[in-house]
Protein backbone atom coordinates (compact mmCIF):
# COMPACT_ATOMS: atom_id res chain seq x y z
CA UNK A 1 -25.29 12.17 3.03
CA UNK A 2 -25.57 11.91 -0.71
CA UNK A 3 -28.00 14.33 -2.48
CA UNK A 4 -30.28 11.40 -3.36
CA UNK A 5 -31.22 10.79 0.25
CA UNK A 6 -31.51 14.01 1.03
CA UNK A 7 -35.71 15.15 1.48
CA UNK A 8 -36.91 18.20 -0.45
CA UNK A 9 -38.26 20.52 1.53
CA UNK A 10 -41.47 20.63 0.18
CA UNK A 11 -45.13 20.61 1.28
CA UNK A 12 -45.41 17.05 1.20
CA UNK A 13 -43.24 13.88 2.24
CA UNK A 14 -41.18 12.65 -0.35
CA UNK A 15 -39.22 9.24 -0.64
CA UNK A 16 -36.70 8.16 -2.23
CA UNK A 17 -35.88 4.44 -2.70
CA UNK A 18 -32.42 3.24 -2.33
CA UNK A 19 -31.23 0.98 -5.09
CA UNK A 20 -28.93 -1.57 -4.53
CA UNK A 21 -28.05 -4.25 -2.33
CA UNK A 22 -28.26 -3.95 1.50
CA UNK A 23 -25.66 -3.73 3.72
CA UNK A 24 -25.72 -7.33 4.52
CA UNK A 25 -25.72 -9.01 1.05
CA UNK A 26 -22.71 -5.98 1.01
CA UNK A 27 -20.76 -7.83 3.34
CA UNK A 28 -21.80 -11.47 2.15
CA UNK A 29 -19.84 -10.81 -1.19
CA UNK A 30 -15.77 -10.75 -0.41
CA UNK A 31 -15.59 -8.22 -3.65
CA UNK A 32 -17.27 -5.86 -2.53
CA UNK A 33 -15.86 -2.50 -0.95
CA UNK A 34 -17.46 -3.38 2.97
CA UNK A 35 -15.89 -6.80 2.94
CA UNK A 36 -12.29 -5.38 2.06
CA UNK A 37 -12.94 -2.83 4.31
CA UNK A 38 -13.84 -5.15 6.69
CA UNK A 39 -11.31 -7.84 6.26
CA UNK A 40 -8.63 -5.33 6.26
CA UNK A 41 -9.25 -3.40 9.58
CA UNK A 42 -9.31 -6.69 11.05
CA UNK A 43 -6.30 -7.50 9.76
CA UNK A 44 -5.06 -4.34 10.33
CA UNK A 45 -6.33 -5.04 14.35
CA UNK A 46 -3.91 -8.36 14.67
CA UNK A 47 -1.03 -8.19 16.77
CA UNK A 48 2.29 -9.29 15.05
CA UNK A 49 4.19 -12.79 16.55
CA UNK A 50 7.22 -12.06 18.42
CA UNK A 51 9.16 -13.79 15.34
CA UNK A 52 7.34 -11.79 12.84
CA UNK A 53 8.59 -8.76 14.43
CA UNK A 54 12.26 -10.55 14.34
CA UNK A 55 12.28 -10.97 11.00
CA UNK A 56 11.04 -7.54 10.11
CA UNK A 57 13.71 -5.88 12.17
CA UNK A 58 16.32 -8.48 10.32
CA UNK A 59 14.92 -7.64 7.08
CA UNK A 60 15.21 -3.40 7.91
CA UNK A 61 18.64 -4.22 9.27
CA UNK A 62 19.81 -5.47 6.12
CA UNK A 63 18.71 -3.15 4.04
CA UNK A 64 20.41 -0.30 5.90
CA UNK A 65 23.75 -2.36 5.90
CA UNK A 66 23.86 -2.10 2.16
CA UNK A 67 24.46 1.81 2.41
CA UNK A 68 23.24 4.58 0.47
CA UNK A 69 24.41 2.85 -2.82
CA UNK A 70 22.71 4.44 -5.76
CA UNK A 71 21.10 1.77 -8.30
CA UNK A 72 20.40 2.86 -11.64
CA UNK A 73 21.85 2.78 -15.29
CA UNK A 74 23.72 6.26 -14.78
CA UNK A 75 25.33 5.15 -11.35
CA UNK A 76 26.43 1.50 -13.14
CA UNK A 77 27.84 3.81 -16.19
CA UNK A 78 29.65 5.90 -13.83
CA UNK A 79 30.76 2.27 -11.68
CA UNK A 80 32.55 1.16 -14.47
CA UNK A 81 33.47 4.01 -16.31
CA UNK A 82 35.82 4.67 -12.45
CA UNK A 83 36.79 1.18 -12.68
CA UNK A 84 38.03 0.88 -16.16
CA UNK A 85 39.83 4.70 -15.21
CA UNK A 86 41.79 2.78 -12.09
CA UNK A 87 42.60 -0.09 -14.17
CA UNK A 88 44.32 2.28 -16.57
CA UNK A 89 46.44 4.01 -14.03
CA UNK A 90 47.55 0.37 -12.70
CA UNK A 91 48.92 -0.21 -15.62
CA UNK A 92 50.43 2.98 -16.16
């Protein structure tokens, strides 16, 4: 509970109005936080297709048959800097 909402303990009652729009206009309006919140545990709830599983496990495959490759400006440097090294001792 925020602070706002919390009652004073005091003698007497005190109320505090809550500003804003209601939970239901909330929900109405696909920007708001409770709609993506919403639309997203749903989505979260669907159950994949038997194809869409496929393809993920095609796509994962295929990623680890590249190897351990490191990408990067050094590892290129050091690529060719090897390469131009071997073509050197070929012709040596």
């Amino acid at each position: 509970m925020s602070r706002l909402k919390k009652r004073r303990h005091t003698r007497e009652w005190v109320e505090f109005e809550e500003n804003g729009p209601s939970r239901r206009e909330r929900l109405a309006n696909p920007d708001s936080y409770e709609s993506r919140k919403r639309r997203a545990l749903a989505e979260k709830k669907k159950n994949k297709s038997v194809f869409q599983k496929e393809q993920e496990k095609a796509e994962s495959g295929s990623k680890q048959q590249g190897g351990n490759h490191a990408r990067g400006p050094l590892a290129d440097k050091i690529r060719k800097l090897n390469a131009d090294k071997a073509q050197q001792d070929q012709q040596d």
